[in-house]
Protein backbone atom coordinates (compact mmCIF):
# COMPACT_ATOMS: atom_id res chain seq x y z
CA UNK A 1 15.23 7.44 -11.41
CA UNK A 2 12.83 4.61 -10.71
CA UNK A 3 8.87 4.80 -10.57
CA UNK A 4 6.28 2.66 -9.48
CA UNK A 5 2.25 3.21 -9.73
CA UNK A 6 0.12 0.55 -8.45
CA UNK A 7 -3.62 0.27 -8.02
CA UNK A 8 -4.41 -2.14 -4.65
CA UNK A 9 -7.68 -3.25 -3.66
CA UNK A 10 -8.73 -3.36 -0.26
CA UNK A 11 -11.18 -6.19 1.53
CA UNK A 12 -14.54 -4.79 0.83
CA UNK A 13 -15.38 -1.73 3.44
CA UNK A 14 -12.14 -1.71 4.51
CA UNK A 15 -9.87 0.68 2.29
CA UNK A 16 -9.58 3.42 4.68
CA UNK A 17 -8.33 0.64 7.06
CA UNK A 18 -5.96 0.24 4.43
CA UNK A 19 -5.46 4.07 3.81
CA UNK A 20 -4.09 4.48 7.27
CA UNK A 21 -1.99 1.28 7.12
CA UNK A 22 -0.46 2.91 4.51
CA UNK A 23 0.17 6.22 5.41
CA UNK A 24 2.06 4.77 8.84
CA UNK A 25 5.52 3.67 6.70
CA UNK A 26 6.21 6.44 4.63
CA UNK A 27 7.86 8.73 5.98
CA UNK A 28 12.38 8.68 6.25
CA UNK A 29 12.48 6.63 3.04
CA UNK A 30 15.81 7.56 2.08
CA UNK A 31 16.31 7.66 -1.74
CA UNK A 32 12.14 8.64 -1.94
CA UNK A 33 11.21 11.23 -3.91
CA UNK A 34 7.91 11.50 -3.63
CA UNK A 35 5.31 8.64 -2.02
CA UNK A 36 1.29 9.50 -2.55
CA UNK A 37 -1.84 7.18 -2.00
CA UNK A 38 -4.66 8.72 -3.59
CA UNK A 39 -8.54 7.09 -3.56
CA UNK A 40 -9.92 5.53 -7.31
CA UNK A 41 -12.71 7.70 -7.95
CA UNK A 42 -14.54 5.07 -9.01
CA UNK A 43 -13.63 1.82 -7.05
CA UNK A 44 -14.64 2.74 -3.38
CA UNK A 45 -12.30 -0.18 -2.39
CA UNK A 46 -9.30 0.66 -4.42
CA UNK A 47 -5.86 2.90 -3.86
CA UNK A 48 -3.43 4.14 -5.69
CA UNK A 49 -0.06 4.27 -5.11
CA UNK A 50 2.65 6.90 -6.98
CA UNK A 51 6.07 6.47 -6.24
CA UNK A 52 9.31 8.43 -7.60
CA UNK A 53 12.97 7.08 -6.11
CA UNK A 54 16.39 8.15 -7.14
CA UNK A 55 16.68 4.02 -7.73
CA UNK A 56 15.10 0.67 -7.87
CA UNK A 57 17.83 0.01 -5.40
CA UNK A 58 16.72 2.45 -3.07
CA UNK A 59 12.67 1.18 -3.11
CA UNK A 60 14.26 -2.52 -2.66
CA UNK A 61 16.38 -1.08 0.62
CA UNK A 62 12.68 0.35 1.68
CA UNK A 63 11.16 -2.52 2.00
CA UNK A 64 13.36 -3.62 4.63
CA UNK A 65 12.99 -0.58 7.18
CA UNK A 66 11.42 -1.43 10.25
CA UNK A 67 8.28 1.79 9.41
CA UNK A 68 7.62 0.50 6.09
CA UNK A 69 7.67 -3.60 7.09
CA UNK A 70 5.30 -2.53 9.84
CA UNK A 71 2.69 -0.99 7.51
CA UNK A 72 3.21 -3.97 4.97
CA UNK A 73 2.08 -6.16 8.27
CA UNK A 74 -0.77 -4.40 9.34
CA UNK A 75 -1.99 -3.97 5.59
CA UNK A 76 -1.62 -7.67 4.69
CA UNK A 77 -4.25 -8.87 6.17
CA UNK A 78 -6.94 -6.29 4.31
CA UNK A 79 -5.23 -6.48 0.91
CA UNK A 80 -7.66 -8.43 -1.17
CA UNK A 81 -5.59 -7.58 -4.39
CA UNK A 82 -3.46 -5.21 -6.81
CA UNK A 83 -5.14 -5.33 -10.59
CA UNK A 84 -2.40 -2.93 -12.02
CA UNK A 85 1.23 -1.85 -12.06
CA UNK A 86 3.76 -0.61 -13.91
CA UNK A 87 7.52 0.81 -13.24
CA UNK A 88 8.59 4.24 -14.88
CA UNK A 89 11.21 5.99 -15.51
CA UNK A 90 10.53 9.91 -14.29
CA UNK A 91 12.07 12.18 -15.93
CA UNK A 92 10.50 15.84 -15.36
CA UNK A 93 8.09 17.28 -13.03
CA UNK A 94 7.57 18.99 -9.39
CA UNK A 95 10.31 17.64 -6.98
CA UNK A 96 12.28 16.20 -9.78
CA UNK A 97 14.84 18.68 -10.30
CA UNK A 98 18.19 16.86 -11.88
CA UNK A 99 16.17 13.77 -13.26
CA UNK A 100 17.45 12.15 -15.86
């Protein structure tokens, strides 16, 4: 199992720009898990992103399918920054079942 959580930060006024940018690639991931962008309750410009994937391999395959290299493009340009990340290792919860 592989798992990434990142916090990016949008151009100022424009994470919900970003939000939908987002939300456009992530869906027929194969080898995802589970993909969620949530809102920082206390940085109105900032996301965060939880990812679980069966591998590092298979979130390095991602970022070559056409849906999710789209999104990265039309995100880009409203990206003003990521101030934290760090890779996991899941091993229990919702969706998980088998992890090891």
């Amino acid at each position: 199992m592989y798992g990434l959580i990142g916090r990016m930060i949008a151009a100022p006024g424009k994470r919900d720009e970003l939000l939908a940018a987002m939300s456009g690639g992530t869906s027929g991931m194969p080898g995802c898990l589970s993909y969620v962008i949530a809102l920082d309750r206390e940085n109105p410009d900032a996301l965060w992103v939880t990812e679980v994937w069966d591998s590092a391999e298979s979130h390095k395959a991602s970022l070559s399918l056409p849906a999710v290299r789209e999104a990265i493009a039309k995100a880009r340009p409203i990206i003003a920054g990521f101030d934290n990340r760090v890779e996991t290792i899941p091993v229990s919860g919702l969706g998980l079942q088998g992890a090891k």
